[in-house]
Protein backbone atom coordinates (compact mmCIF):
# COMPACT_ATOMS: atom_id res chain seq x y z
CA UNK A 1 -2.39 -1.87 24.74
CA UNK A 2 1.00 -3.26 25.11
CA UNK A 3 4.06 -1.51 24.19
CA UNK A 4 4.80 -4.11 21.31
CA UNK A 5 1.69 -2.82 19.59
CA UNK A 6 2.38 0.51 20.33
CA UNK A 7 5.86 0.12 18.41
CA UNK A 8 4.10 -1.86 15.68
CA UNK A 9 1.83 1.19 14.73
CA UNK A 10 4.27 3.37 14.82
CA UNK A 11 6.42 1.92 12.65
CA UNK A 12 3.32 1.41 10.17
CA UNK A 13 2.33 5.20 10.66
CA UNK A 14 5.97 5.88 9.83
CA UNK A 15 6.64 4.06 6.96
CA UNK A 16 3.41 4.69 5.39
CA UNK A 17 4.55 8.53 5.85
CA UNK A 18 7.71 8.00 4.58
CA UNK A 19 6.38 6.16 1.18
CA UNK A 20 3.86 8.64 0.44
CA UNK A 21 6.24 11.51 0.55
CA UNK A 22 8.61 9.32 -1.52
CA UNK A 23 5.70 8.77 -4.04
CA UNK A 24 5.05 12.58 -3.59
CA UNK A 25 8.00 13.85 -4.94
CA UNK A 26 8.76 10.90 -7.48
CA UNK A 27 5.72 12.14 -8.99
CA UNK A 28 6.38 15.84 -8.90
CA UNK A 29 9.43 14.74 -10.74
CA UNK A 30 7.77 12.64 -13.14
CA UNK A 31 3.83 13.40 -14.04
CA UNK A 32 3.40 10.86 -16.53
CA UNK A 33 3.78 8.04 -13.74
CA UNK A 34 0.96 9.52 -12.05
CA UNK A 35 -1.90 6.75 -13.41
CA UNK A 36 0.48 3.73 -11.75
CA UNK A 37 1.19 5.30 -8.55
CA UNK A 38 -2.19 7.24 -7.67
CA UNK A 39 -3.22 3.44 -7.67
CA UNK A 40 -0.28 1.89 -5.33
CA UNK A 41 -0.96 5.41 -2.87
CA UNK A 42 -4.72 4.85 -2.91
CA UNK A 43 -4.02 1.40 -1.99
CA UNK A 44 -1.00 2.31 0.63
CA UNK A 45 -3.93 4.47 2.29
CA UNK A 46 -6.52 2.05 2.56
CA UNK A 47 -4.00 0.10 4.41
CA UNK A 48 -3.40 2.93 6.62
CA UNK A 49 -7.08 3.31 7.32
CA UNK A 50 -7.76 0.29 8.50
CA UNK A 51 -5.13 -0.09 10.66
CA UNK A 52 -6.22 3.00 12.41
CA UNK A 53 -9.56 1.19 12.65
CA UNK A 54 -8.34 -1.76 13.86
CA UNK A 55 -6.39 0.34 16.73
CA UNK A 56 -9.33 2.28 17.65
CA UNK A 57 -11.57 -0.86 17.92
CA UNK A 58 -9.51 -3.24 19.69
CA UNK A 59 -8.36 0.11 22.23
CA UNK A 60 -11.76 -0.16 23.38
């Protein structure tokens, strides 16, 4: 793996953390969004997922 790709995943990982703890607390804050956002998190994980697929597969 180069280092490019490295850094690329990385910043993914990162800013997929960094969203769900901002959906986290906006929700803590405010229950009655929950119905929009569990959709956009559910959706933010998937994306997550399969990046971490797509890592371990081409690592190989």
């Amino acid at each position: 793996m180069t280092v490019t790709t490295l850094l690329l995943v990385l910043m993914l990982g990162t800013v997929t953390l960094l969203v769900g703890a901002g959906v986290l607390a906006l929700l803590i804050q405010r229950p009655a969004w929950c119905a929009p956002f569990a959709g956009a998190l559910a959706a933010m994980m998937l994306m997550a997922t399969i990046t971490g697929l797509l890592v371990a597969i081409t690592h190989n």
